[in-house]
PDB file of N, CA and C in Angstrom:
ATOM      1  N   UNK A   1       0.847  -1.197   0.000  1.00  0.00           N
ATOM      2  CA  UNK A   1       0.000   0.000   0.000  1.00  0.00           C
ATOM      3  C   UNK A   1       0.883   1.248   0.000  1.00  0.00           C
ATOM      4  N   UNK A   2       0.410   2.265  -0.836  1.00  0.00           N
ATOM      5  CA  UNK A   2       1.304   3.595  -0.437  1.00  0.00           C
ATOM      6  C   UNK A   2       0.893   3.799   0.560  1.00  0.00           C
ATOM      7  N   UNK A   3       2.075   4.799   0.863  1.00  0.00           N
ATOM      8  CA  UNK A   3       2.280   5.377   2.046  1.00  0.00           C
ATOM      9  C   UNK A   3       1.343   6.612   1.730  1.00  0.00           C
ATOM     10  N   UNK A   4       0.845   7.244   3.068  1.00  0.00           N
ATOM     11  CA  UNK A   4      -0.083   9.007   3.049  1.00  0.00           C
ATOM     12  C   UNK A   4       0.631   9.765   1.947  1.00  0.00           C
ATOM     13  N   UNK A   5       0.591  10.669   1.151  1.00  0.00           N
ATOM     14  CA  UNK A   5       1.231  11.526   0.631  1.00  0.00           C
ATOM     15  C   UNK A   5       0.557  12.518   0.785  1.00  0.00           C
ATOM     16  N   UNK A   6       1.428  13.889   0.835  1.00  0.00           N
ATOM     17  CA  UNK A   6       0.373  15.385   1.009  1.00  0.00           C
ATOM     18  C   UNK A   6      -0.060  15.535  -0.569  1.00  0.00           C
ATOM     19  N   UNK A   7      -1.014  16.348  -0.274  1.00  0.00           N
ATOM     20  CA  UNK A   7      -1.768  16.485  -1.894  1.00  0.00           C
ATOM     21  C   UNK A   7      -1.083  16.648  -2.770  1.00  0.00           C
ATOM     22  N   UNK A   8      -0.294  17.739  -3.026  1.00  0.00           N
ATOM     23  CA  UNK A   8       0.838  18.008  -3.820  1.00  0.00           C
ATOM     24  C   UNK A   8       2.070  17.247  -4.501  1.00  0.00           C
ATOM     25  N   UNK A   9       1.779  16.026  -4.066  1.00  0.00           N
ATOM     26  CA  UNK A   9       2.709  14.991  -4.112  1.00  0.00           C
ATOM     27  C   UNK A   9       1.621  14.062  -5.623  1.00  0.00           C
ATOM     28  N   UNK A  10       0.215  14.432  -5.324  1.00  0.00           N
ATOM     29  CA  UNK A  10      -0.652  13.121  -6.020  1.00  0.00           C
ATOM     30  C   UNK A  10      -0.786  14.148  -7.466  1.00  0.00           C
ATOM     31  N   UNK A  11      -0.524  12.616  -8.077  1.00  0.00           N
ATOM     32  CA  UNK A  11      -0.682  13.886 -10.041  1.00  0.00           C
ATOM     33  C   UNK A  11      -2.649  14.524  -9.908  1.00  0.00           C
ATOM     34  N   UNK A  12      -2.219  15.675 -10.681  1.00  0.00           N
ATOM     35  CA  UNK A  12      -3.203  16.665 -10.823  1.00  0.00           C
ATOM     36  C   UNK A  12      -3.705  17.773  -9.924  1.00  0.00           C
ATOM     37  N   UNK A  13      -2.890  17.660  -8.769  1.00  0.00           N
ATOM     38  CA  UNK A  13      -3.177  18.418  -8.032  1.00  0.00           C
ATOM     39  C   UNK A  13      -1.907  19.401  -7.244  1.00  0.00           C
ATOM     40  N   UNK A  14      -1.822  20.521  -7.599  1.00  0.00           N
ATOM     41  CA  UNK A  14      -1.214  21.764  -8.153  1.00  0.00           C
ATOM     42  C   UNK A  14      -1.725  22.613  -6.253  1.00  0.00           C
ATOM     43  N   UNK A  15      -1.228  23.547  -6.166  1.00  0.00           N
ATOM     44  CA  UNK A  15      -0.601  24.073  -5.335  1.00  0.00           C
ATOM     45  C   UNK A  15      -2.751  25.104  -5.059  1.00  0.00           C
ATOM     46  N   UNK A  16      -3.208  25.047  -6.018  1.00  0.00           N
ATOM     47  CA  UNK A  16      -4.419  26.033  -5.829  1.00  0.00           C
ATOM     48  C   UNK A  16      -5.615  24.666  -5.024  1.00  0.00           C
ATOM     49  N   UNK A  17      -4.924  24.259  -6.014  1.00  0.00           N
ATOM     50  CA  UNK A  17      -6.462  22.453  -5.953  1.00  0.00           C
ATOM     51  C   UNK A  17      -6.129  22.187  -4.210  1.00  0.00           C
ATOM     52  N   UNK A  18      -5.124  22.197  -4.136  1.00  0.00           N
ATOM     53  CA  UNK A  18      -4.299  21.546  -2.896  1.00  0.00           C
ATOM     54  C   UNK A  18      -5.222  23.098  -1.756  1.00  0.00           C
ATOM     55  N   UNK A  19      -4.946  23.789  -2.198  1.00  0.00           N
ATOM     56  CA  UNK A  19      -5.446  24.984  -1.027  1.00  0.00           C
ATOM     57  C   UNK A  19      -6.780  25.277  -0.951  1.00  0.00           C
ATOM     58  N   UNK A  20      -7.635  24.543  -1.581  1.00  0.00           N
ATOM     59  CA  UNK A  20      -9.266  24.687  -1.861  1.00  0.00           C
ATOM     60  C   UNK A  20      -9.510  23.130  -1.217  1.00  0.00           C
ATOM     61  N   UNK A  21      -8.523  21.786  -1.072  1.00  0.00           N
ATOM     62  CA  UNK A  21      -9.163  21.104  -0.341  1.00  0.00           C
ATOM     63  C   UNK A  21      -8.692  21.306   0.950  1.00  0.00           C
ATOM     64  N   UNK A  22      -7.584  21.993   1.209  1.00  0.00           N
ATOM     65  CA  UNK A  22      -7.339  22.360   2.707  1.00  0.00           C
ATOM     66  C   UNK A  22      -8.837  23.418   3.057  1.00  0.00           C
ATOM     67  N   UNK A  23      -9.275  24.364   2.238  1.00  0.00           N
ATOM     68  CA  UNK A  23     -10.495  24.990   2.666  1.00  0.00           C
ATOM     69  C   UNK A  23     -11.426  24.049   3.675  1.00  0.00           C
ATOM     70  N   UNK A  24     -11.984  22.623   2.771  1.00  0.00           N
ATOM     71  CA  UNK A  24     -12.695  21.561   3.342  1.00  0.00           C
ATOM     72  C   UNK A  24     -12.296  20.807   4.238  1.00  0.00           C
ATOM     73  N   UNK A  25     -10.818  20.833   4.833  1.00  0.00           N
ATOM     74  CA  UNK A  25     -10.804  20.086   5.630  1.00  0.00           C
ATOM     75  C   UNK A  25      -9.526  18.803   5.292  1.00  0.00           C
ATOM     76  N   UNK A  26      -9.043  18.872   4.045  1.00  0.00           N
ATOM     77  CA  UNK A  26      -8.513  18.080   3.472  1.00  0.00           C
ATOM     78  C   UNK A  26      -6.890  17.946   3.113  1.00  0.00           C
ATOM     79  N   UNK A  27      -6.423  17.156   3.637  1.00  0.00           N
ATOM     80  CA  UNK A  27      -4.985  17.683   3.777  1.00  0.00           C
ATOM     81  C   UNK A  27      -3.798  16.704   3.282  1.00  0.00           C
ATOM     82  N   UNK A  28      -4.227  15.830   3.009  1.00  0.00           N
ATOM     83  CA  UNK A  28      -3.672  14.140   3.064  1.00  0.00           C
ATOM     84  C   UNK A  28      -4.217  13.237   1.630  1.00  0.00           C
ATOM     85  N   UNK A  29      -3.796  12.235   0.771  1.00  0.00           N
ATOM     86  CA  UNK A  29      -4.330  11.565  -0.251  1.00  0.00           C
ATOM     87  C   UNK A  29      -5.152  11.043   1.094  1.00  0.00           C
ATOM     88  N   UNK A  30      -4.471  10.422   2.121  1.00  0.00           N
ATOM     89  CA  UNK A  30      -6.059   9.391   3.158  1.00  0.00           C
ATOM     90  C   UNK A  30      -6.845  10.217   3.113  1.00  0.00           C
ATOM     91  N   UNK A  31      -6.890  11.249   3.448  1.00  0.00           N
ATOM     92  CA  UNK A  31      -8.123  12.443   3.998  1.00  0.00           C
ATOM     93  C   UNK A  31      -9.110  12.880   2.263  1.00  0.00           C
ATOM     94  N   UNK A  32      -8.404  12.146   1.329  1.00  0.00           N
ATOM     95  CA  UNK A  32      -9.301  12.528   0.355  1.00  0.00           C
ATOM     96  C   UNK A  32      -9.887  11.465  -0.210  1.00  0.00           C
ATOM     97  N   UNK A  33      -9.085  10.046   0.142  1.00  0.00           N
ATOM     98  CA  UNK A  33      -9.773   8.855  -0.282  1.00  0.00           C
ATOM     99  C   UNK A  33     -11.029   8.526   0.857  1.00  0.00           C
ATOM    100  N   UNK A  34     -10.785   9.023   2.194  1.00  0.00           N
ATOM    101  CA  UNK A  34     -12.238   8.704   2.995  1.00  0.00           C
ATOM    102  C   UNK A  34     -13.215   9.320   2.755  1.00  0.00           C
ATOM    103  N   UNK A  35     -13.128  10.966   2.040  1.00  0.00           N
ATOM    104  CA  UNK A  35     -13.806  11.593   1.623  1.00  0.00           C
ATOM    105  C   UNK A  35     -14.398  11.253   0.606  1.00  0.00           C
ATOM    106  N   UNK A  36     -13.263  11.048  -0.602  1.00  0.00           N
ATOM    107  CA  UNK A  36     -14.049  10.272  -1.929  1.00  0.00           C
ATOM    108  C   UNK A  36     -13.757  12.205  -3.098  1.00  0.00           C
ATOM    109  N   UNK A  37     -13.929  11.862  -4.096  1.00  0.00           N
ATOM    110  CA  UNK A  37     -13.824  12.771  -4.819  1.00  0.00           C
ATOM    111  C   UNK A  37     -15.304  13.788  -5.207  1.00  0.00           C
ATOM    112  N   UNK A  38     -16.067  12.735  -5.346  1.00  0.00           N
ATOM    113  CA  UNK A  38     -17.486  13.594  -5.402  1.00  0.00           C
ATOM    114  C   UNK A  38     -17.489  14.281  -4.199  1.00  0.00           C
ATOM    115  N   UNK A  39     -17.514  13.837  -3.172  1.00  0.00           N
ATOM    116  CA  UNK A  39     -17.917  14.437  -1.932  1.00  0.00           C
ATOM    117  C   UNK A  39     -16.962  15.979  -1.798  1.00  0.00           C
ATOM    118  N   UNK A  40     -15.834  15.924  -1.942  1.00  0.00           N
ATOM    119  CA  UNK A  40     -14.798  17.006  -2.062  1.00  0.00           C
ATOM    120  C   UNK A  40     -15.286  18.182  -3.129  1.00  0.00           C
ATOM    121  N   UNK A  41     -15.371  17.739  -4.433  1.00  0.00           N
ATOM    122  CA  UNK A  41     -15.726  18.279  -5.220  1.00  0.00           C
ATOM    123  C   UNK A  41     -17.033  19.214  -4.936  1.00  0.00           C
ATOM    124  N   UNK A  42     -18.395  18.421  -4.374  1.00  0.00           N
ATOM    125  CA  UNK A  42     -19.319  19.512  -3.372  1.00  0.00           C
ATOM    126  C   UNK A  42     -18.820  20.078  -2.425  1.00  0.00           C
ATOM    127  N   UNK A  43     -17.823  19.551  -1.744  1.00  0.00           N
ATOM    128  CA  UNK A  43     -17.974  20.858  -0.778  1.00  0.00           C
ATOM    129  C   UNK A  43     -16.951  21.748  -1.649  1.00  0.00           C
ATOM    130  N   UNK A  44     -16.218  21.525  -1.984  1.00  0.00           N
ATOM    131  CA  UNK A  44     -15.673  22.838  -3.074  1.00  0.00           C
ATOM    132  C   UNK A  44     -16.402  23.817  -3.495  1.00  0.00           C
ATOM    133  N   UNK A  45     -17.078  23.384  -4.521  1.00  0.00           N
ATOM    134  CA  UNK A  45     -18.592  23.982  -4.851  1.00  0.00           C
ATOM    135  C   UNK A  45     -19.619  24.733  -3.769  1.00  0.00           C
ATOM    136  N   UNK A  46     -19.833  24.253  -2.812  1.00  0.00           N
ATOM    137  CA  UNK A  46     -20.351  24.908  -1.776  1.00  0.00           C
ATOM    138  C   UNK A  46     -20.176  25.996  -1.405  1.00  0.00           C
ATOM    139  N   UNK A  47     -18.271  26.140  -1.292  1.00  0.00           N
ATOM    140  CA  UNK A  47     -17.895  27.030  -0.846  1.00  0.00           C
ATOM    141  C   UNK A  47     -17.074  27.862  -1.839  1.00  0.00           C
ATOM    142  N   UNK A  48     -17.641  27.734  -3.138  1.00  0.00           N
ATOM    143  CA  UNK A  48     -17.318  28.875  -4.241  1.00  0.00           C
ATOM    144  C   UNK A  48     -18.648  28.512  -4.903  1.00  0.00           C
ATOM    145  N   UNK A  49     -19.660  29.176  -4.657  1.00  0.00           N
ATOM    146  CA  UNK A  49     -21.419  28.992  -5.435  1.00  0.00           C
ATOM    147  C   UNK A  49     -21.500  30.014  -6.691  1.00  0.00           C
ATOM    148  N   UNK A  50     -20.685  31.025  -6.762  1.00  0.00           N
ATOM    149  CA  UNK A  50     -20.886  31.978  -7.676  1.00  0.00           C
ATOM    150  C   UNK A  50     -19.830  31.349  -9.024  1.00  0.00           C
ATOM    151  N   UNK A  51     -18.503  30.472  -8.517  1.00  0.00           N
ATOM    152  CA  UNK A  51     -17.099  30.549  -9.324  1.00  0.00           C
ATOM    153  C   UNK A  51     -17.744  28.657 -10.297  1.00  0.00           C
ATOM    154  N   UNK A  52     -17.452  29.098 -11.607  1.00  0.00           N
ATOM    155  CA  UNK A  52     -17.766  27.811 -12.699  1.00  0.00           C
ATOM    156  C   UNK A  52     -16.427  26.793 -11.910  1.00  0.00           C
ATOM    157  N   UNK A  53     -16.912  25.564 -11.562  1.00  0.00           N
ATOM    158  CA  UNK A  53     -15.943  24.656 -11.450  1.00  0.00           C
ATOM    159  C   UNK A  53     -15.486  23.801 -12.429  1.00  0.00           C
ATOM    160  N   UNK A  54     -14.626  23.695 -13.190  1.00  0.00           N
ATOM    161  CA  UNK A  54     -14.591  22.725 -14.280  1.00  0.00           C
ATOM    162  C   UNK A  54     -14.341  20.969 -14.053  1.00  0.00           C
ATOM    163  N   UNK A  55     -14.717  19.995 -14.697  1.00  0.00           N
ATOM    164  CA  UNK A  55     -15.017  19.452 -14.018  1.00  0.00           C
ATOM    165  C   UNK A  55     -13.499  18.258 -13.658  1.00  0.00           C
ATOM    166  N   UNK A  56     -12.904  18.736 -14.838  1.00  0.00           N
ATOM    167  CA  UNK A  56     -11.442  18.232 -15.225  1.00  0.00           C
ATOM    168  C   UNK A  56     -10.403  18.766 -14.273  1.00  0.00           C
ATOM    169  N   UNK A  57     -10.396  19.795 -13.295  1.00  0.00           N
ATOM    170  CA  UNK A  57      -9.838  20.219 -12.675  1.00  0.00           C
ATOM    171  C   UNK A  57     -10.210  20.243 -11.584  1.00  0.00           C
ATOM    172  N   UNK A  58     -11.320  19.446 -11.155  1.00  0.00           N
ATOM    173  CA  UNK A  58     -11.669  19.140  -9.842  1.00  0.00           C
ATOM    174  C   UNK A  58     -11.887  17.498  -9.357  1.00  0.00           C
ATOM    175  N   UNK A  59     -13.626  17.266  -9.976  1.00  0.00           N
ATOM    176  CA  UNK A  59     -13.922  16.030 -10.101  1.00  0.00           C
ATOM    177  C   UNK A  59     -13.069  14.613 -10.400  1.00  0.00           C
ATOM    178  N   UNK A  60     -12.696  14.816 -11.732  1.00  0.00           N
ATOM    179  CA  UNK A  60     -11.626  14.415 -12.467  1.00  0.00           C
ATOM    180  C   UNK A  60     -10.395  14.185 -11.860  1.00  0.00           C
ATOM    181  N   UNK A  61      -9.863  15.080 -11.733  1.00  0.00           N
ATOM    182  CA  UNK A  61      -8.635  15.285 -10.913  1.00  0.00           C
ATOM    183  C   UNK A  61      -8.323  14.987  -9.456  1.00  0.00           C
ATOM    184  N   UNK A  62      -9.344  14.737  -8.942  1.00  0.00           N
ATOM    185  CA  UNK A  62      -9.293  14.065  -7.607  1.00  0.00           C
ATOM    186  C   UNK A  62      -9.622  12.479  -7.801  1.00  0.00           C
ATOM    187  N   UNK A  63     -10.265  11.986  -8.808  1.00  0.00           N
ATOM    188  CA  UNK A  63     -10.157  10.500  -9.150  1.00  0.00           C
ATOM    189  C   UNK A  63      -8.833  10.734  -9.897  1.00  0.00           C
ATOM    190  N   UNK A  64      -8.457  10.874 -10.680  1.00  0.00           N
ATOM    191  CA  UNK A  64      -7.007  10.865 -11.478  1.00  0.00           C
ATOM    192  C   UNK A  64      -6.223  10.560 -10.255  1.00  0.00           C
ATOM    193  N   UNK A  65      -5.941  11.803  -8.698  1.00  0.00           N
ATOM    194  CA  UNK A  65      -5.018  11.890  -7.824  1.00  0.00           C
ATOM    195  C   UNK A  65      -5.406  10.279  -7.211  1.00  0.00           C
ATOM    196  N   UNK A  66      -6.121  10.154  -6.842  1.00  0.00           N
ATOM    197  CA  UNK A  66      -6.348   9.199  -5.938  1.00  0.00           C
ATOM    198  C   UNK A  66      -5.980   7.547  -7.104  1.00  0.00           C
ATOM    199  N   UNK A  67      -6.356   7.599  -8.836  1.00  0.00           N
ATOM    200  CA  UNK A  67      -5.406   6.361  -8.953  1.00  0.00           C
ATOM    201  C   UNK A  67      -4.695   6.167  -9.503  1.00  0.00           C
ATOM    202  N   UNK A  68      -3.605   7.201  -9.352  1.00  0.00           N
ATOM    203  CA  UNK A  68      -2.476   7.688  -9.636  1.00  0.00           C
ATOM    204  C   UNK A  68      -2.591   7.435 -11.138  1.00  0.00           C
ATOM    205  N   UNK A  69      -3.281   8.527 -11.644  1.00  0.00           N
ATOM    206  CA  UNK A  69      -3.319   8.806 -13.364  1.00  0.00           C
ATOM    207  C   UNK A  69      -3.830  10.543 -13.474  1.00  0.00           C
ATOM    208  N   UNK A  70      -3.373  10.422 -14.650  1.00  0.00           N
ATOM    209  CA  UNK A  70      -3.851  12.196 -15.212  1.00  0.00           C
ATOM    210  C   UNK A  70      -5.124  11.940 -15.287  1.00  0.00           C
ATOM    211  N   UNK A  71      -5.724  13.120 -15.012  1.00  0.00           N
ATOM    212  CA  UNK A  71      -7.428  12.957 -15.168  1.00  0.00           C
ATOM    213  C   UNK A  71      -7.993  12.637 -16.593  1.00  0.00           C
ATOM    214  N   UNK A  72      -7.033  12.734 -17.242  1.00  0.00           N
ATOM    215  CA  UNK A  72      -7.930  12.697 -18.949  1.00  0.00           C
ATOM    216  C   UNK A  72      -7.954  10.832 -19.015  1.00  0.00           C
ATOM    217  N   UNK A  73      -6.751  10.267 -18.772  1.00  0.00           N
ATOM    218  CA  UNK A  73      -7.002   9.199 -18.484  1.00  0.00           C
ATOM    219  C   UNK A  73      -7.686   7.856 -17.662  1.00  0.00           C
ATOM    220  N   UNK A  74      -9.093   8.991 -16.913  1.00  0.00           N
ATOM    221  CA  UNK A  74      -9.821   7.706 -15.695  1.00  0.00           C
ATOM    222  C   UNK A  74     -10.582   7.096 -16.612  1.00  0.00           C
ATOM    223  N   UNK A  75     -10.667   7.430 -18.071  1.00  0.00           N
ATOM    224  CA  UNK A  75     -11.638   6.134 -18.842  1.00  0.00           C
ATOM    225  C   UNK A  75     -12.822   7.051 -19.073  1.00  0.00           C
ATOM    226  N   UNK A  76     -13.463   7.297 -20.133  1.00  0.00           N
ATOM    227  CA  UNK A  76     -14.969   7.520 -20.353  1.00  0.00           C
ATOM    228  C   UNK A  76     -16.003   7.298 -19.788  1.00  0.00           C
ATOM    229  N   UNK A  77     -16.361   6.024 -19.045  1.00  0.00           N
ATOM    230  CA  UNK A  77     -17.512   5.378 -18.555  1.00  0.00           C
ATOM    231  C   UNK A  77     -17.632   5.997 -17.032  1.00  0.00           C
ATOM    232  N   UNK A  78     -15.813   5.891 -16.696  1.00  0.00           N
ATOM    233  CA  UNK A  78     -15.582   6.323 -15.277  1.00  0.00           C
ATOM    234  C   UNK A  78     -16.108   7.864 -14.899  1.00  0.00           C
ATOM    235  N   UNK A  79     -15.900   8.617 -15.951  1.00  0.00           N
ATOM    236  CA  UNK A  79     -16.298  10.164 -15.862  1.00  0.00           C
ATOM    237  C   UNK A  79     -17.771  10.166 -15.987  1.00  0.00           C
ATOM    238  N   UNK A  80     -18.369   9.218 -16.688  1.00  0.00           N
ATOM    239  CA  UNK A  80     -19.510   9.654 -16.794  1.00  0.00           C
ATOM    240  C   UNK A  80     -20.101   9.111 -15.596  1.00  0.00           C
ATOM    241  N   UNK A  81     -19.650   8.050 -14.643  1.00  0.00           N
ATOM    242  CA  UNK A  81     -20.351   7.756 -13.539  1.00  0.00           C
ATOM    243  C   UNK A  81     -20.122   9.166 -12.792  1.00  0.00           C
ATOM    244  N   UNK A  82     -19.124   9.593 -12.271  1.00  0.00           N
ATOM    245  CA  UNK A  82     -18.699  10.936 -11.466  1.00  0.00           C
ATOM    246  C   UNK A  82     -19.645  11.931 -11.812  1.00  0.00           C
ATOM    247  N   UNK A  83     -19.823  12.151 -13.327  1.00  0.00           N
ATOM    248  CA  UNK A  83     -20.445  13.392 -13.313  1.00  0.00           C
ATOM    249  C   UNK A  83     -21.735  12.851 -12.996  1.00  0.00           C
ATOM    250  N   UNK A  84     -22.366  11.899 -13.056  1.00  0.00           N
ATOM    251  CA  UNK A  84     -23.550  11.785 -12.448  1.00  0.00           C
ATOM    252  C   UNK A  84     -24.429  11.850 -11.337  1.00  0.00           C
ATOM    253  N   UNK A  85     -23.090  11.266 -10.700  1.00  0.00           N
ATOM    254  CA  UNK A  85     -22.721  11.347  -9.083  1.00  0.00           C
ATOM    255  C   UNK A  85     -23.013  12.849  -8.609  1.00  0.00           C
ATOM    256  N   UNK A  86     -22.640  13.998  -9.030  1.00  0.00           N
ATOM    257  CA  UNK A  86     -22.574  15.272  -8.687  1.00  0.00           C
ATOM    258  C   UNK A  86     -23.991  15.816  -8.757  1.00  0.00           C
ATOM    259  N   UNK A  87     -24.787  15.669 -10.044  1.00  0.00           N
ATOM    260  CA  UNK A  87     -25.804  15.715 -10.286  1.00  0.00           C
ATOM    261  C   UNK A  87     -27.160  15.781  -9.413  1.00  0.00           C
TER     262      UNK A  87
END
């Protein structure tokens, strides 16, 4: 099993992504896999209601971080479950 890594360490997630899940509470790849990516992704959203979230730079990108792939690569079927999920 890997070891914890801080966010910044997991691909797709950049120094802003990383400071919007510290907003939620989120600080750790563990602290984002108990969370889950949909779940993160709302409270993101929650707490920017006015700002467009894209979904490749959030949603996406927190499944990408978590299995260790670029977000363009979680598969078609996989994105379309996520975005449904949000829905």
């Amino acid at each position: 099993m890997k070891q914890n890594r801080t966010l910044t360490e997991l691909k797709n997630i950049g120094s802003k992504i990383a400071g919007r899940l510290n907003e939620i509470g989120i600080f750790s790849e563990d602290e984002l896999r108990k969370l889950g990516p949909v779940q993160a992704h709302r409270l993101i959203k929650a707490n920017y209601p006015n700002e467009t979230l894209p979904l490749c730079y959030y949603l996406y990108s927190f499944e990408g971080a978590l299995c260790d792939k670029h977000w363009n690569d979680i598969g078609t079927n996989r994105k379309q479950q996520l975005k449904a999920s949000i829905l």
